[in-house]
Protein backbone atom coordinates (compact mmCIF):
# COMPACT_ATOMS: atom_id res chain seq x y z
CA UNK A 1 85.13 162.99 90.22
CA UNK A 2 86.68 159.83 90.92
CA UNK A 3 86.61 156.91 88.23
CA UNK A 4 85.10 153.53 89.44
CA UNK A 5 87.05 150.57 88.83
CA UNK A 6 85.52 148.42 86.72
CA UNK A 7 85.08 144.22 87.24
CA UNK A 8 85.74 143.44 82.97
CA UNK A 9 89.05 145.34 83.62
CA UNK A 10 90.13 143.93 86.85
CA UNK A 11 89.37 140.70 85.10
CA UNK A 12 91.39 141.52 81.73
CA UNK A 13 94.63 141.88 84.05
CA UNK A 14 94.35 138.44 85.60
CA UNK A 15 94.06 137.42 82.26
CA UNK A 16 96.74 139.21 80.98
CA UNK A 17 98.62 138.41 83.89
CA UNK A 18 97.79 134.83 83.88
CA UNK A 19 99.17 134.35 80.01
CA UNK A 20 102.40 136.16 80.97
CA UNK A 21 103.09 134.58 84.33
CA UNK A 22 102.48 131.43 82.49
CA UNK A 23 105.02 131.75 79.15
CA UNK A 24 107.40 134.04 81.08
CA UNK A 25 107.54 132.76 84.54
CA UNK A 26 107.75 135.83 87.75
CA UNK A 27 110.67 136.93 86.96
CA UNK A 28 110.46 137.64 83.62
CA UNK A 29 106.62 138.46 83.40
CA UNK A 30 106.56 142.56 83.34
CA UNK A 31 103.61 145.39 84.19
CA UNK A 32 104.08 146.34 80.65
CA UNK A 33 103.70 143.64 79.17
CA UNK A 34 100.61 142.46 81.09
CA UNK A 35 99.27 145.89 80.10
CA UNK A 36 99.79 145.40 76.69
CA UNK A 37 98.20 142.03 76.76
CA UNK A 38 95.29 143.49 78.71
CA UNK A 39 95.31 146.53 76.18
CA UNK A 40 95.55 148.97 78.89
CA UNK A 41 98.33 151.29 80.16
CA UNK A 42 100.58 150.41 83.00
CA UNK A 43 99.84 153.29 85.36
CA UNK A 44 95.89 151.95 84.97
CA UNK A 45 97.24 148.48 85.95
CA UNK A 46 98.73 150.04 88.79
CA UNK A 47 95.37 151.20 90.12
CA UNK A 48 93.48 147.69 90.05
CA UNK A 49 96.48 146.29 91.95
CA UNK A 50 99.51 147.90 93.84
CA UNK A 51 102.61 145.84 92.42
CA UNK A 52 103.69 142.41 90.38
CA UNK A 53 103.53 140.39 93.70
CA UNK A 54 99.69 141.08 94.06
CA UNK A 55 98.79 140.33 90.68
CA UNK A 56 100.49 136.77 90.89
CA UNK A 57 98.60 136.28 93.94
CA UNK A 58 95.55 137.11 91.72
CA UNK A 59 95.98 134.80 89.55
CA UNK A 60 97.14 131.89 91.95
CA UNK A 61 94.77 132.23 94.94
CA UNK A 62 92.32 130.89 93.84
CA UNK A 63 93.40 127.97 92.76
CA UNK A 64 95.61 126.93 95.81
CA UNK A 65 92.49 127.78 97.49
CA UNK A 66 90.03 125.01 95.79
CA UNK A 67 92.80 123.23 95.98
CA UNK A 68 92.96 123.18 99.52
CA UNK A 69 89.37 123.15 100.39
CA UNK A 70 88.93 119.81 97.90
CA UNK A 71 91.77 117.92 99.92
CA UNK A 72 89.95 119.29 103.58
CA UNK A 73 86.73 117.70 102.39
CA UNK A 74 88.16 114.78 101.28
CA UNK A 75 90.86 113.60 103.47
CA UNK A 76 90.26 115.98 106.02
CA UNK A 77 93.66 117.47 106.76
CA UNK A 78 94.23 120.99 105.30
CA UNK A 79 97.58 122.56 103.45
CA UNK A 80 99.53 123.49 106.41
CA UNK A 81 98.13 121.62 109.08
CA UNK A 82 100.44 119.19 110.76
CA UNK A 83 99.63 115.57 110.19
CA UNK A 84 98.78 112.74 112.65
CA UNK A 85 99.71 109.09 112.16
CA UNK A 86 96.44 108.23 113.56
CA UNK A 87 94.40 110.71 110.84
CA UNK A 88 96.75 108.99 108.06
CA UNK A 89 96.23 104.91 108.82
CA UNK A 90 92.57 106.41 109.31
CA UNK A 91 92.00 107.38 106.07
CA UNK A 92 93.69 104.51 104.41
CA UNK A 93 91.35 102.03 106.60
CA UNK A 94 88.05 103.28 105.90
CA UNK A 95 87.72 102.76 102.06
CA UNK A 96 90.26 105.23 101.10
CA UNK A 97 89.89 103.81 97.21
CA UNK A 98 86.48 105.41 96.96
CA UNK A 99 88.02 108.53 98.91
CA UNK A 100 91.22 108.84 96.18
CA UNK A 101 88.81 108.43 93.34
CA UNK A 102 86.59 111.28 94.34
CA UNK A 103 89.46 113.55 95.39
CA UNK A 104 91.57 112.89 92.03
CA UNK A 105 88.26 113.49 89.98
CA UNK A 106 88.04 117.03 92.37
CA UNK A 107 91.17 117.68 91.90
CA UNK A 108 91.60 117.00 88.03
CA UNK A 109 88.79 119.39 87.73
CA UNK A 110 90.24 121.95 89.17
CA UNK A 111 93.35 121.47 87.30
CA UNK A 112 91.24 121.88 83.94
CA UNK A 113 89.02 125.10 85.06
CA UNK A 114 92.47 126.91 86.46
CA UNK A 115 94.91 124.81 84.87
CA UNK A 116 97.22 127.41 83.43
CA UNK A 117 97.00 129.34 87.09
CA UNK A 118 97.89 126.19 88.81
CA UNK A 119 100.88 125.47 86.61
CA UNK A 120 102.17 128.98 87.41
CA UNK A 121 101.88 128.26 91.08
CA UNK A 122 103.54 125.01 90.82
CA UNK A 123 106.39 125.73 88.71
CA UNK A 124 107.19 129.07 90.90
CA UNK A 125 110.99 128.20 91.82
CA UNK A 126 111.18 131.74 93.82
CA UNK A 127 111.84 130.54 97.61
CA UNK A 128 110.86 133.49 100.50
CA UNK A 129 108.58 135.02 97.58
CA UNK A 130 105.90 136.79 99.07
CA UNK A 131 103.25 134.40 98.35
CA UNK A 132 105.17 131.17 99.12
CA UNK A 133 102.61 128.62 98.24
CA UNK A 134 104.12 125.96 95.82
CA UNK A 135 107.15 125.46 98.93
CA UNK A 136 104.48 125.66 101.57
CA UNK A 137 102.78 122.66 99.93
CA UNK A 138 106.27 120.90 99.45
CA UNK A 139 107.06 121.36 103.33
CA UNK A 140 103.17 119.92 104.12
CA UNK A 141 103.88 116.88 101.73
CA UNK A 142 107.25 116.54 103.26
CA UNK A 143 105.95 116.17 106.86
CA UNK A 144 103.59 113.67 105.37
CA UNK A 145 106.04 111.90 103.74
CA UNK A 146 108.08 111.68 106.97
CA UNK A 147 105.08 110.24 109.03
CA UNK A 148 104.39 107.72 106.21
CA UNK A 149 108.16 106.56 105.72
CA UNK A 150 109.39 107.30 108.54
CA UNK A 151 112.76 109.69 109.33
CA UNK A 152 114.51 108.63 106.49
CA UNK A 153 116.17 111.95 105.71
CA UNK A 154 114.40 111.85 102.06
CA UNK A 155 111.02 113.56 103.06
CA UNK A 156 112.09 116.34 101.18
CA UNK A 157 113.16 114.72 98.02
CA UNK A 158 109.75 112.62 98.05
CA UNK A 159 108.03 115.57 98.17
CA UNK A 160 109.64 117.09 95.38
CA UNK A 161 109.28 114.17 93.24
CA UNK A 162 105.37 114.41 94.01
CA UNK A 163 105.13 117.88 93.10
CA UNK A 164 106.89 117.82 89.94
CA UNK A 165 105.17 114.56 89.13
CA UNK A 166 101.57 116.50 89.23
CA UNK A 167 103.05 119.26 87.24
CA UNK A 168 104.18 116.80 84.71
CA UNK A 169 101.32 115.14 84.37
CA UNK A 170 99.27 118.20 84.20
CA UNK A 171 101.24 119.28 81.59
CA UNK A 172 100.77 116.66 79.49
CA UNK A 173 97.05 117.31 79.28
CA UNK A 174 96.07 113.62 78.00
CA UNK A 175 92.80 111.86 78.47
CA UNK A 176 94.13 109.15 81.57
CA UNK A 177 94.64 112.53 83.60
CA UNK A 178 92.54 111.07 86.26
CA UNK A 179 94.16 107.97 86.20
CA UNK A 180 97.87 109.16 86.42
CA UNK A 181 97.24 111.14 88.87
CA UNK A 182 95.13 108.64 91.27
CA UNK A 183 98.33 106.35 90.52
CA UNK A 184 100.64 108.93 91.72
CA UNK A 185 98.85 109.72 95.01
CA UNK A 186 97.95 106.14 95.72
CA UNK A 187 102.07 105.73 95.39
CA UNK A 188 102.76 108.21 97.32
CA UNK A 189 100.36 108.52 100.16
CA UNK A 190 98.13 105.83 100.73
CA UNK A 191 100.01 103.12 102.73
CA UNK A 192 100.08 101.77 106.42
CA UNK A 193 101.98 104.21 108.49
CA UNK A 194 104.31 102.61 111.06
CA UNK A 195 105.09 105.00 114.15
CA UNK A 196 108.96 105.25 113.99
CA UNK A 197 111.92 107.64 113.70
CA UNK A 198 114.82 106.82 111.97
């Protein structure tokens, strides 16, 4: 007779998984020891999900996915999507203060409820890993960056220094959370864009 997989122990691997991932980074984080953690064996990991790769994704999804959705709602461009200037200078025009304060105070929640999974994400350094989210998000806010600043040729570097900004400040875990990170978006994204190429 076949054993049913059970929710609680699908749920004690992410959990597991989630502690590892976070103190030992991909590389380092191991089936063992996520079994251990979980207080299961590894083969029984092995049957709630088929390797490493889709255990990280797990833990991650989810997150990137809020994520995603609460930047949609508010600003209405979506994680991958290309950009417009016109969608940009709109969305700094029509009371975009109101607009940053509701999607830092999304987005700080978030951070809280899956911070640990979010820091995992964003501190993933792996490039053509099979769930490629943290560069996928650096390549959107670069594209951003070179509609807002034009072709400067630092797009990339801007969009670096925003990512590891959040992480920093998420790591810090103080009480002006919301407010460092509206200041660090407002910096970043919310100014007039001027059509050019450099």
């Amino acid at each position: 007779m076949a054993q049913v997989l059970k929710e609680e122990v699908r749920n004690r691997i992410i959990d597991a998984a989630t502690i590892d991932f976070f103190n030992s980074g991909f590389n380092n984080a191991t089936v063992r020891n996520i079994a251990k953690l979980a207080k299961i064996t590894p083969g029984n990991v092995y049957r709630y999900f088929e390797s490493k790769d889709a255990i990280y994704e797990a833990v991650v999804l989810d997150g990137y996915n809020k994520l995603n959705s609460i930047i949609k709602k508010q600003i209405k461009i979506e994680i991958g999507s290309k950009p417009s200037i016109e969608l940009l200078n709109k969305n700094i025009k029509n009371g975009i203060n109101k607009q940053i304060e509701s999607l830092v105070q999304e987005v700080v929640r978030v951070c809280y409820g899956d911070r640990m999974a979010l820091l995992i994400l964003l501190r993933d350094n792996r490039k053509n890993a099979s769930l490629d989210i943290k560069f996928g998000m650096q390549n959107w806010f670069e594209e951003n960056f070179d509609i807002i600043y034009g072709r400067t040729g630092i797009s990339k570097n801007l969009a670096y220094c925003f990512t590891e900004g959040i992480i920093n400040i998420v790591l810090e875990e103080e009480e002006d959370l919301v407010v460092k990170i509206k200041a660090l978006v407002n910096f970043f994204f919310f100014r007039e864009v001027d059509n050019y190429e450099k």
